[in-house]
PDB file of N, CA and C in Angstrom:
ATOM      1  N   UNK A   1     -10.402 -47.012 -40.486  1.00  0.00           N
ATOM      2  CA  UNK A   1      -9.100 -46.603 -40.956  1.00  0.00           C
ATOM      3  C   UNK A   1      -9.163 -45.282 -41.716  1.00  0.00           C
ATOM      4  N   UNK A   2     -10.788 -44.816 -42.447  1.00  0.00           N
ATOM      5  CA  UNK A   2     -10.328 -44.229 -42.955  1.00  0.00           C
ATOM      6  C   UNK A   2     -10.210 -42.396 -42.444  1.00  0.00           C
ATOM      7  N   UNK A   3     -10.628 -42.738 -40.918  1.00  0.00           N
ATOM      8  CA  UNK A   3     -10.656 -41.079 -39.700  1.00  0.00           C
ATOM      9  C   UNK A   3      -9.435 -41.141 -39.900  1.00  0.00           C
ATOM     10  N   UNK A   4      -8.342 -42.120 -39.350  1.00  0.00           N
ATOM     11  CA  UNK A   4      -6.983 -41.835 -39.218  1.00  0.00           C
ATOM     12  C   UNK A   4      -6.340 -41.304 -40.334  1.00  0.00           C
ATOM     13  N   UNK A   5      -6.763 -41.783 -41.352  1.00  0.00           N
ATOM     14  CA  UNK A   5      -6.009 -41.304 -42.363  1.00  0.00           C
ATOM     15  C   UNK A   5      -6.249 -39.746 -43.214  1.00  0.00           C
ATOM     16  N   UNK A   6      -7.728 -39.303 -42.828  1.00  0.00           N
ATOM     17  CA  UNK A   6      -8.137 -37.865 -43.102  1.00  0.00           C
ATOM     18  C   UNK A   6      -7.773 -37.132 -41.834  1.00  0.00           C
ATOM     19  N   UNK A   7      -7.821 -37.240 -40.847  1.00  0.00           N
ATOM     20  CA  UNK A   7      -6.832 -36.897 -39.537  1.00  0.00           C
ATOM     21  C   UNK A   7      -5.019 -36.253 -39.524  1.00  0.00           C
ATOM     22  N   UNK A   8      -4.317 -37.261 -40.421  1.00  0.00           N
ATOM     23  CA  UNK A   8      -3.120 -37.209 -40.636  1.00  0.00           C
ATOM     24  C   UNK A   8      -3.466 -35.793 -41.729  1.00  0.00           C
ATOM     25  N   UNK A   9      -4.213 -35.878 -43.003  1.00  0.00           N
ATOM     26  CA  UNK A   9      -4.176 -35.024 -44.071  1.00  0.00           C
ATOM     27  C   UNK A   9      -4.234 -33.537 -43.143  1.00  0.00           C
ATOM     28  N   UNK A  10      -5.284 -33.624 -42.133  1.00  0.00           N
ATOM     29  CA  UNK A  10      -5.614 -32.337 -41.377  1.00  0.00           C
ATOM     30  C   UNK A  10      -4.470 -31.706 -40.457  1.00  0.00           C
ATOM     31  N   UNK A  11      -3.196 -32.369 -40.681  1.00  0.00           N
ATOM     32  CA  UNK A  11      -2.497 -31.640 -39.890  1.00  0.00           C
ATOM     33  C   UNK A  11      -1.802 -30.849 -39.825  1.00  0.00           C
ATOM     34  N   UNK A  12      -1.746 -29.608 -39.214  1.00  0.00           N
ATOM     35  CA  UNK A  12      -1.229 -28.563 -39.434  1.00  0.00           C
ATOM     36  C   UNK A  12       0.458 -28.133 -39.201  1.00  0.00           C
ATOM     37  N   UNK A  13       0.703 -28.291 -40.875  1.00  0.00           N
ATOM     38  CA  UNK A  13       1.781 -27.701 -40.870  1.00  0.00           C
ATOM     39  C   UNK A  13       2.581 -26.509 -40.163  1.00  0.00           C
ATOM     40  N   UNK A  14       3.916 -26.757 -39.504  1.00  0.00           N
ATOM     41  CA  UNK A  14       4.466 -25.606 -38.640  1.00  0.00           C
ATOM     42  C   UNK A  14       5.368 -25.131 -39.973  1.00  0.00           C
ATOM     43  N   UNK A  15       5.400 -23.936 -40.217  1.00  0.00           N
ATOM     44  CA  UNK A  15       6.418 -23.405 -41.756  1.00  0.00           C
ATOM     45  C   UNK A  15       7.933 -23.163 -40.852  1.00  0.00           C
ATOM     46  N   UNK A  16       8.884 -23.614 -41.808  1.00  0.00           N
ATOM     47  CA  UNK A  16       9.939 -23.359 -41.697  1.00  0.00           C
ATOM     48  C   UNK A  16      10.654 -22.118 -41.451  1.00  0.00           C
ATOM     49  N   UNK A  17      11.898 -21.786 -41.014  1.00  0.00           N
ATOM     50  CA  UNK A  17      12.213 -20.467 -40.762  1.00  0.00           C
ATOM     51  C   UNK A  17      12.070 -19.899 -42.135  1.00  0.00           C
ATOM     52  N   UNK A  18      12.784 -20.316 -43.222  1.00  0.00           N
ATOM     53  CA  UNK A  18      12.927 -19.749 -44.780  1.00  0.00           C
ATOM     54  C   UNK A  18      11.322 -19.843 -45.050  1.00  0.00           C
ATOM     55  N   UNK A  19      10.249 -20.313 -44.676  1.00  0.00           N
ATOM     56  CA  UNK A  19       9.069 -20.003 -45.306  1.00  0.00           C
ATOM     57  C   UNK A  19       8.503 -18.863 -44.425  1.00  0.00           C
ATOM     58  N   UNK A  20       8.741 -18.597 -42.933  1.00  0.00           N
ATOM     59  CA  UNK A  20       8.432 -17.721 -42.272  1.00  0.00           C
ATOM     60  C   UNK A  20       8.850 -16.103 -42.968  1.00  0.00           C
ATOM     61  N   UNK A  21      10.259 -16.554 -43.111  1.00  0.00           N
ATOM     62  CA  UNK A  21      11.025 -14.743 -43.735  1.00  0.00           C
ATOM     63  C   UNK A  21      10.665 -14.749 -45.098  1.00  0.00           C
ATOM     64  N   UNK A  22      10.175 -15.429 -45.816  1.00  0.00           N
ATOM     65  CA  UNK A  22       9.708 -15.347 -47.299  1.00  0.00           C
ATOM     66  C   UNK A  22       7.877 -14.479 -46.952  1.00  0.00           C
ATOM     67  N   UNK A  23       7.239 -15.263 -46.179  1.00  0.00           N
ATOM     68  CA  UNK A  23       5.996 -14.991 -45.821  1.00  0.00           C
ATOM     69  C   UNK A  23       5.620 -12.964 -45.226  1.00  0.00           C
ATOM     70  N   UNK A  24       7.145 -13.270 -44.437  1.00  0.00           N
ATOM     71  CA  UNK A  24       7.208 -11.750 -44.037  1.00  0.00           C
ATOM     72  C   UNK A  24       7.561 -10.519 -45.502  1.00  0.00           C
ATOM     73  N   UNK A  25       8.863 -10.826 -45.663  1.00  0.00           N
ATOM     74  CA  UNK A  25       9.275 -10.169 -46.989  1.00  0.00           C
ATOM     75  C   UNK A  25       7.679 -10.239 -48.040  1.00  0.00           C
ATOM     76  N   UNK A  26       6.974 -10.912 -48.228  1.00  0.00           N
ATOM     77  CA  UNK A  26       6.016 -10.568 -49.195  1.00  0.00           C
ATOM     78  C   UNK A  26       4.839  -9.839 -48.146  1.00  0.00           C
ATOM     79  N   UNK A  27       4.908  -9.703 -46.968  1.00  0.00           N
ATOM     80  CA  UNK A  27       3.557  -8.129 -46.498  1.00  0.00           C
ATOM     81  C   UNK A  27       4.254  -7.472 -46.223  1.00  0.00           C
ATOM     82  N   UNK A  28       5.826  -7.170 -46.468  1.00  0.00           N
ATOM     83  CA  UNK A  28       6.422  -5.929 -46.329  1.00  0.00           C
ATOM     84  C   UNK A  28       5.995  -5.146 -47.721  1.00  0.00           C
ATOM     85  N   UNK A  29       7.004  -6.523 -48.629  1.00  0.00           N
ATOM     86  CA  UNK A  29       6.170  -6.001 -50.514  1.00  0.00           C
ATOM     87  C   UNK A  29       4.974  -5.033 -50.458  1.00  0.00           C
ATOM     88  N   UNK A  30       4.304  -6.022 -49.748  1.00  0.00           N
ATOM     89  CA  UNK A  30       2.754  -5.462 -50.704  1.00  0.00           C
ATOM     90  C   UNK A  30       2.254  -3.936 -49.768  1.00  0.00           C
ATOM     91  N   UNK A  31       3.279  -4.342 -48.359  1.00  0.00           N
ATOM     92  CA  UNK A  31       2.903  -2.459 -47.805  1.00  0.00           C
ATOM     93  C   UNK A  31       3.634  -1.849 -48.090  1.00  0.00           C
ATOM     94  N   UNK A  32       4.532  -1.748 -48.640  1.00  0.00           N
ATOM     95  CA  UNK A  32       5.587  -0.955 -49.580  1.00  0.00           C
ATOM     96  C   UNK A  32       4.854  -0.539 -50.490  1.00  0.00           C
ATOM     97  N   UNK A  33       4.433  -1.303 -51.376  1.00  0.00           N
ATOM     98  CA  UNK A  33       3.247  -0.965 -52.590  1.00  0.00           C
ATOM     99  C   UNK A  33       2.111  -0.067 -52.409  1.00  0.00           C
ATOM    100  N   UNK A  34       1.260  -0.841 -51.202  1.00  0.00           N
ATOM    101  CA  UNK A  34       0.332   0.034 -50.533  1.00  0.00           C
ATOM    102  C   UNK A  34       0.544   1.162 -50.206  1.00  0.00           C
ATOM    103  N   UNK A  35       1.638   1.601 -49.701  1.00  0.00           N
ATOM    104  CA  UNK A  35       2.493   2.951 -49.235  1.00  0.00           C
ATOM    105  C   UNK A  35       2.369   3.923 -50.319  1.00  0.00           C
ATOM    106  N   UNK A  36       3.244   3.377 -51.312  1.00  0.00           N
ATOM    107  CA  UNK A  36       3.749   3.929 -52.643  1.00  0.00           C
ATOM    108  C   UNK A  36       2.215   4.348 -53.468  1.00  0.00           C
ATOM    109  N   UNK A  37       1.406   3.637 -53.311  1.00  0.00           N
ATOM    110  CA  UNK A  37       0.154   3.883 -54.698  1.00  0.00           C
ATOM    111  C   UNK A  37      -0.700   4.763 -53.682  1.00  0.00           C
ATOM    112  N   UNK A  38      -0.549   5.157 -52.533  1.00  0.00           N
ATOM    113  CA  UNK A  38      -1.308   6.025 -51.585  1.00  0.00           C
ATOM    114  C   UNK A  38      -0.454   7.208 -51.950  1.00  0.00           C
ATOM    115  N   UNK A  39       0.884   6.950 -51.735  1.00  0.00           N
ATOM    116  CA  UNK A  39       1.382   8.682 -51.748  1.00  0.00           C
ATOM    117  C   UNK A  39       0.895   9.260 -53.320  1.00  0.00           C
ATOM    118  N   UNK A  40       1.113   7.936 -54.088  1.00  0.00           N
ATOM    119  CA  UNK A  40       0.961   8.790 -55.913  1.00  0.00           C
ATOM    120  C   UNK A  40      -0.265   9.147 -55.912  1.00  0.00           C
ATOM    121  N   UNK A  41      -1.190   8.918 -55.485  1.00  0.00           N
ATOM    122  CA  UNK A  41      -2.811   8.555 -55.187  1.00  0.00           C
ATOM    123  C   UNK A  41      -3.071  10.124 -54.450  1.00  0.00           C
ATOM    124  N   UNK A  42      -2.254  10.289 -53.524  1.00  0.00           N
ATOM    125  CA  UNK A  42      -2.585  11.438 -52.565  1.00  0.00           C
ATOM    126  C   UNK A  42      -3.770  11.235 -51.892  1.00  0.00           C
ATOM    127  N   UNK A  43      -3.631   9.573 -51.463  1.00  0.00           N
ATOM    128  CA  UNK A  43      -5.224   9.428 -50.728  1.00  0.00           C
ATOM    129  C   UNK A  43      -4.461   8.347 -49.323  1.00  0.00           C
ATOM    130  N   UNK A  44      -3.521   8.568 -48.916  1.00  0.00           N
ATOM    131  CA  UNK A  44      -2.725   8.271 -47.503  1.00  0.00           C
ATOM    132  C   UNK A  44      -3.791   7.340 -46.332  1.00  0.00           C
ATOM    133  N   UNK A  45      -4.508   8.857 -46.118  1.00  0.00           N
ATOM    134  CA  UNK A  45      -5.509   8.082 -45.097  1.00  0.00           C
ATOM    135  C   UNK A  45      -6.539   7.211 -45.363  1.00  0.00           C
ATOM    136  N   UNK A  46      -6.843   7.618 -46.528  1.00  0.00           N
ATOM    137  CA  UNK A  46      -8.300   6.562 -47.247  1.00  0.00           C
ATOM    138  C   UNK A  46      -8.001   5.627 -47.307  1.00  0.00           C
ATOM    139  N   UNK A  47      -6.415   5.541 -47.991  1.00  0.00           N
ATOM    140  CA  UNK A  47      -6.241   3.756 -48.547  1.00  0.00           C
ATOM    141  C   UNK A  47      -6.088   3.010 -47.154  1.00  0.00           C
ATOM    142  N   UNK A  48      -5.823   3.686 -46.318  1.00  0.00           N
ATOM    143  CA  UNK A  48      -5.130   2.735 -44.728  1.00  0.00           C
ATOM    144  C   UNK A  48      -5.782   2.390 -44.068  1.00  0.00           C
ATOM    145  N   UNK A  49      -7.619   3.211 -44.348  1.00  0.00           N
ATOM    146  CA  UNK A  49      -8.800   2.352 -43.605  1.00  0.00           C
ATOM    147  C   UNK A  49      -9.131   1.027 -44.482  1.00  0.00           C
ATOM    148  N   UNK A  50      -8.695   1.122 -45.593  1.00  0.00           N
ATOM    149  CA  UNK A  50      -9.022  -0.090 -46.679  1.00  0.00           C
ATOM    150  C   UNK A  50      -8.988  -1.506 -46.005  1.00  0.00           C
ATOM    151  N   UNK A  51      -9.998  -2.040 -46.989  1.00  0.00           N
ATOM    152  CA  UNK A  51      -9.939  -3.530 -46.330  1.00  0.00           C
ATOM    153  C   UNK A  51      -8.752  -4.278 -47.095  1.00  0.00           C
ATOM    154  N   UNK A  52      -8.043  -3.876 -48.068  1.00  0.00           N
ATOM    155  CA  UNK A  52      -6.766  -4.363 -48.556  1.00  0.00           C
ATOM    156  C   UNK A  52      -5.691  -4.013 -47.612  1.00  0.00           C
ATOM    157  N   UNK A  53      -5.750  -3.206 -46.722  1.00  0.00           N
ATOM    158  CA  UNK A  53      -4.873  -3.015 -46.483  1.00  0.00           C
ATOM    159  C   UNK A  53      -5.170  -3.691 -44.827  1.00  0.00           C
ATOM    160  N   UNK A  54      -5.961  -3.389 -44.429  1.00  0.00           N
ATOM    161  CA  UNK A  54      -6.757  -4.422 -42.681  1.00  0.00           C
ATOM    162  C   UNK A  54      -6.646  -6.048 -43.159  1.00  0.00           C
ATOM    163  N   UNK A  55      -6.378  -6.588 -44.448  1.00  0.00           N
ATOM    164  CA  UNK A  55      -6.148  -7.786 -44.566  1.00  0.00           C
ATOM    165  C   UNK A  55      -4.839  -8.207 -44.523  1.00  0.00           C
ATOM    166  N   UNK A  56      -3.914  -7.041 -45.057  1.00  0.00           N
ATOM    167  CA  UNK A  56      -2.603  -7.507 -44.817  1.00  0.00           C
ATOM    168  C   UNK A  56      -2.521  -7.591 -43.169  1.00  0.00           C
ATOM    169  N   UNK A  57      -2.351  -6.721 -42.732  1.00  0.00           N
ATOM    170  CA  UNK A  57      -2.636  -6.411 -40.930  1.00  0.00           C
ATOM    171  C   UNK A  57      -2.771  -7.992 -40.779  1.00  0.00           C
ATOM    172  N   UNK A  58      -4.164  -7.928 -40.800  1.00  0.00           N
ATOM    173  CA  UNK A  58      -4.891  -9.492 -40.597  1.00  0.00           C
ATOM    174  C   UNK A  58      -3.972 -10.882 -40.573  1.00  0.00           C
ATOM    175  N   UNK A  59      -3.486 -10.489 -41.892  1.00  0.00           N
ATOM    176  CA  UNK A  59      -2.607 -12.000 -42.270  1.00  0.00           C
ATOM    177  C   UNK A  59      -1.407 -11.667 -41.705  1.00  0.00           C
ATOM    178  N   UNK A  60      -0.500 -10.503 -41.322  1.00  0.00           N
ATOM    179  CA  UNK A  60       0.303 -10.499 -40.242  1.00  0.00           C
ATOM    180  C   UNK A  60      -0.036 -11.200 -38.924  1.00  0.00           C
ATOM    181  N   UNK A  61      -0.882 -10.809 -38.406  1.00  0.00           N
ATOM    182  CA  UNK A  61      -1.158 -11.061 -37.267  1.00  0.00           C
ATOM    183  C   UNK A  61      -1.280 -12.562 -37.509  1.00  0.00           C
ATOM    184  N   UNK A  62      -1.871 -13.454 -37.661  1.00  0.00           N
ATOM    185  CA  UNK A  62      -2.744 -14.580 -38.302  1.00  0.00           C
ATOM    186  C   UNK A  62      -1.542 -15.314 -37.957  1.00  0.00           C
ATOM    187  N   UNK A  63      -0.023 -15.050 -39.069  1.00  0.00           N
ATOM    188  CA  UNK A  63       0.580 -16.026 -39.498  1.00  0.00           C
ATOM    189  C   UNK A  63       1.758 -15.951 -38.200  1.00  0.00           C
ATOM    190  N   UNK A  64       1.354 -14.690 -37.377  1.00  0.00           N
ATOM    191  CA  UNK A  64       2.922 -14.296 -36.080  1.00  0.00           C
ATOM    192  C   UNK A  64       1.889 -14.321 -34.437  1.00  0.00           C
ATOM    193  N   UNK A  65       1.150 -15.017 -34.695  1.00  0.00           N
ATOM    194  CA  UNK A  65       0.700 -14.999 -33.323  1.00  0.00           C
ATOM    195  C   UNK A  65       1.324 -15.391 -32.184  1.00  0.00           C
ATOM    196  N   UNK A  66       3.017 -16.070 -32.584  1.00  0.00           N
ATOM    197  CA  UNK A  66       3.697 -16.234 -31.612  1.00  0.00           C
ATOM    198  C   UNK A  66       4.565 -14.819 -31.159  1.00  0.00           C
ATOM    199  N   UNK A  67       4.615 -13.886 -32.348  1.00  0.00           N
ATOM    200  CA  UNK A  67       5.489 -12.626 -31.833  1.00  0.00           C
ATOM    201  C   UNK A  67       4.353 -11.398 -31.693  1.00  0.00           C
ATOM    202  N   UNK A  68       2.997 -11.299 -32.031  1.00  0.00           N
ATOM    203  CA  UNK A  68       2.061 -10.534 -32.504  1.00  0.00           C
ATOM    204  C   UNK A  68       1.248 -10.163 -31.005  1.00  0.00           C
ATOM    205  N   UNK A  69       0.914  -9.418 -30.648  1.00  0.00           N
ATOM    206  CA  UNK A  69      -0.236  -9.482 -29.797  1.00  0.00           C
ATOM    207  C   UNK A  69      -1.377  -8.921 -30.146  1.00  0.00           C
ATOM    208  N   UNK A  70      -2.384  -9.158 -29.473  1.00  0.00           N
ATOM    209  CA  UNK A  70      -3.884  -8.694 -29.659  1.00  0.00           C
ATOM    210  C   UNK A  70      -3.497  -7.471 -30.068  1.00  0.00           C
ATOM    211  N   UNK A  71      -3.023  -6.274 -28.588  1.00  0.00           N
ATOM    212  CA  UNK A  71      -2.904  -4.948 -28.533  1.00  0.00           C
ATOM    213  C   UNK A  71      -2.033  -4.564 -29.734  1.00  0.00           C
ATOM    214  N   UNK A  72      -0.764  -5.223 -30.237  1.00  0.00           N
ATOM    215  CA  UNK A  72      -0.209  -4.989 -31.261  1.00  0.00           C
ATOM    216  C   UNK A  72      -0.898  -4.903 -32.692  1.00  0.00           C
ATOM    217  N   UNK A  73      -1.525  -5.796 -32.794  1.00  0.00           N
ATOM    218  CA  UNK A  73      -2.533  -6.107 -34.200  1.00  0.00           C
ATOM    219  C   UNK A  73      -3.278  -4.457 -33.948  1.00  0.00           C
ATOM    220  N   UNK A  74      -4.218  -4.026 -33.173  1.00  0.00           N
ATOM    221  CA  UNK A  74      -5.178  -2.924 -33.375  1.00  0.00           C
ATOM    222  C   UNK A  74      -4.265  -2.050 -33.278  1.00  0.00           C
ATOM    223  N   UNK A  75      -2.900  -1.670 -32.842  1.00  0.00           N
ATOM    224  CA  UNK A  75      -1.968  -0.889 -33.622  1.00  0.00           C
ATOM    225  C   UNK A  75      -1.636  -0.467 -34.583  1.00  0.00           C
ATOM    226  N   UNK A  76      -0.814  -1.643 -35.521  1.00  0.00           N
ATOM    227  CA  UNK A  76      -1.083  -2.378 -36.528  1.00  0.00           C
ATOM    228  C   UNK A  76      -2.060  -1.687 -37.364  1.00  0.00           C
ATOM    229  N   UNK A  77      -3.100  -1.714 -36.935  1.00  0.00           N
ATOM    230  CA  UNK A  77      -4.260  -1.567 -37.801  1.00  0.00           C
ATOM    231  C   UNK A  77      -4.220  -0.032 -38.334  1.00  0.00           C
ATOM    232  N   UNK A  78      -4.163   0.747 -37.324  1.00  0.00           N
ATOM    233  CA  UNK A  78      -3.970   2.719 -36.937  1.00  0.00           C
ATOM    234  C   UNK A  78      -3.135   3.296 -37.513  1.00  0.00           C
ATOM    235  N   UNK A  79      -2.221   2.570 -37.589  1.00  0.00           N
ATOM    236  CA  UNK A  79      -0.581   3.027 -37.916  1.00  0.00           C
ATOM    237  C   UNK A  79      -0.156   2.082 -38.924  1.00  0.00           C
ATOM    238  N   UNK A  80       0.359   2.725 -40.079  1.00  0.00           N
ATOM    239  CA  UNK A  80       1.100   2.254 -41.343  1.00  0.00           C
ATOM    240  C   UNK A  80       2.403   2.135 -40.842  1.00  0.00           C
ATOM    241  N   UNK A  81       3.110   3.299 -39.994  1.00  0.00           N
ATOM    242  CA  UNK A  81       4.732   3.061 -39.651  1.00  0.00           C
ATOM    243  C   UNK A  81       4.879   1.722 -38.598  1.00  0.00           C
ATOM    244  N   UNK A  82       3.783   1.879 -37.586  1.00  0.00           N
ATOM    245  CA  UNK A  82       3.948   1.295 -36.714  1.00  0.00           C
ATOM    246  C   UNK A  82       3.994  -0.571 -37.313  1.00  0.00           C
ATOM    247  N   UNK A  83       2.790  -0.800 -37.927  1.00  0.00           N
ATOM    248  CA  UNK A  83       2.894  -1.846 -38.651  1.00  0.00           C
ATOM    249  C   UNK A  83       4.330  -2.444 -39.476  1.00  0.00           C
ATOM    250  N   UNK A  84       4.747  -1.549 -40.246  1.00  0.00           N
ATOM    251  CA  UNK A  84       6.229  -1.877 -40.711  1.00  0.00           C
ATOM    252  C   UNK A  84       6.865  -1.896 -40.251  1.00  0.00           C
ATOM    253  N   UNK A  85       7.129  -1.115 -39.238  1.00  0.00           N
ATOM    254  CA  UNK A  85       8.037  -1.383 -37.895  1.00  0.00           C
ATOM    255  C   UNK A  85       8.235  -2.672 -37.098  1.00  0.00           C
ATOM    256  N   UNK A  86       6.667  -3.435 -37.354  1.00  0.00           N
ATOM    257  CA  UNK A  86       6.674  -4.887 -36.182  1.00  0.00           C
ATOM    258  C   UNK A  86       6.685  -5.864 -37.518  1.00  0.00           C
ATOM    259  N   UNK A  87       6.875  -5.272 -38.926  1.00  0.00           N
ATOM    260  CA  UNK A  87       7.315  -6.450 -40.221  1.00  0.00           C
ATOM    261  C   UNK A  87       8.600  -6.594 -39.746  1.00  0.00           C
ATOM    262  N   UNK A  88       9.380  -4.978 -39.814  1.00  0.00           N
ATOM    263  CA  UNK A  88      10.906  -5.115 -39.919  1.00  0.00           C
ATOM    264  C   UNK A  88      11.194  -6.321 -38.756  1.00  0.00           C
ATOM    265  N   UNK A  89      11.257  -5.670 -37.608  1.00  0.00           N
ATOM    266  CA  UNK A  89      10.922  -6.329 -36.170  1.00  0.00           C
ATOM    267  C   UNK A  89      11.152  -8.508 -36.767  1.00  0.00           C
ATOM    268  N   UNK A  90      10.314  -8.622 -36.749  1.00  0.00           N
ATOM    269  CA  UNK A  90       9.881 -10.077 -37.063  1.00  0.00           C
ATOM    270  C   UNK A  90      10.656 -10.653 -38.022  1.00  0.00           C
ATOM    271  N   UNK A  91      10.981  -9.701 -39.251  1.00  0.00           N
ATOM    272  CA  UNK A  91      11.820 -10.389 -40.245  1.00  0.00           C
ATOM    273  C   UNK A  91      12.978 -10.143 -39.393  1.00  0.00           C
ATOM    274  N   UNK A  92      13.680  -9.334 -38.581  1.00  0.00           N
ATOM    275  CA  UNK A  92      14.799  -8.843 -37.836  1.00  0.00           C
ATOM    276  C   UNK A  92      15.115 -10.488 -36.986  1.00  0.00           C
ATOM    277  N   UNK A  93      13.956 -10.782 -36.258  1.00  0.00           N
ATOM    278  CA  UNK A  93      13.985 -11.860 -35.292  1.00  0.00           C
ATOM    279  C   UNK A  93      14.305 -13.559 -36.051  1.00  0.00           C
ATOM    280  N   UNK A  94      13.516 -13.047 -37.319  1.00  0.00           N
ATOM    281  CA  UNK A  94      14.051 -14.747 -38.034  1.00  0.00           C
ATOM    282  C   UNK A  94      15.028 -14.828 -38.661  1.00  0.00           C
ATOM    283  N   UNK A  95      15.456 -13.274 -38.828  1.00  0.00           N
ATOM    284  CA  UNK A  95      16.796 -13.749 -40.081  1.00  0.00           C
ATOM    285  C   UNK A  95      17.853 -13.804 -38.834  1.00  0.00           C
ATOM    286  N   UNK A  96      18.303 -13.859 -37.950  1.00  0.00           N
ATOM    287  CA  UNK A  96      19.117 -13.538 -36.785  1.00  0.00           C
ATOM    288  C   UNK A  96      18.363 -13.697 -35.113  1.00  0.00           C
ATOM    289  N   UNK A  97      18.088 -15.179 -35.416  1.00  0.00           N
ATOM    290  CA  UNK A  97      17.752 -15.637 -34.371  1.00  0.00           C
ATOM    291  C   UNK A  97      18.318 -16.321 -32.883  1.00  0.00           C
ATOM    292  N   UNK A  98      19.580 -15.956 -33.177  1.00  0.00           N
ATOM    293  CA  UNK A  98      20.436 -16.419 -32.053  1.00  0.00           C
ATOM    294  C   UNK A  98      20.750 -15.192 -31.071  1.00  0.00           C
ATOM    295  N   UNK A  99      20.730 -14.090 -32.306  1.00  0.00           N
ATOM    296  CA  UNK A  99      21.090 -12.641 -31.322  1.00  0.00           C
ATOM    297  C   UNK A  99      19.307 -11.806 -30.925  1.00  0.00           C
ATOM    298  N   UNK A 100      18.487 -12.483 -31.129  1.00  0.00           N
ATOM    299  CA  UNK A 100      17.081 -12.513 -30.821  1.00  0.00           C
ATOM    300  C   UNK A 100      16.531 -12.488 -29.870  1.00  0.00           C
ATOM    301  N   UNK A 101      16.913 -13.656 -29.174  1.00  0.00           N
ATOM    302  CA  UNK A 101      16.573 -14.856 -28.165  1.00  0.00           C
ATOM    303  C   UNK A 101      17.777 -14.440 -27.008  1.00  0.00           C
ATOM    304  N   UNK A 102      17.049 -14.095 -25.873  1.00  0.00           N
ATOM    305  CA  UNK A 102      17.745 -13.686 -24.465  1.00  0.00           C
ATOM    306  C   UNK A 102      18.084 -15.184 -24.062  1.00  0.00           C
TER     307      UNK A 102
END
């Protein structure tokens, strides 16, 4: 009895739409931030090879693998606009998901 019951503990939660657009809105935050302390910084390109900043990437990708692709993620990775572009994108698709969906 007691597989079944550590079995049940292991199961993986699907997040809600409101935890999805909360999840998004906070790696827009923190590349907004990232953005902002690079321009005051005057170090643009340095901070964007950062592994703070390939982790946000990361946990984009990670948490949207249903809207994300491989090729998108190493985009993603290259490009700061391009990346915010597929945040906006995604938060675009959950907050207004009826006009989304063909």
């Amino acid at each position: 009895m007691e597989k079944k019951k550590s079995t049940k503990d292991t199961k993986i939660k699907i997040p809600t739409r409101e935890e999805r657009v909360e999840a998004l809105e906070d790696i827009k935050l923190r590349g907004l931030y990232l953005h902002g302390y690079a321009i005051t910084a005057d170090a643009a390109p340095i901070l964007f090879d950062s592994s703070e900043y390939q982790q946000l990437v990361d946990q984009f990708y990670e948490e949207n693998k249903d809207l994300i692709t491989p090729v998108i993620h190493r985009a993603c990775r290259e490009n700061y606009e391009f990346f915010m572009t597929m945040v906006e994108q995604a938060l675009y698709r959950f907050r207004k998901p009826d006009e989304g969906e063909a």
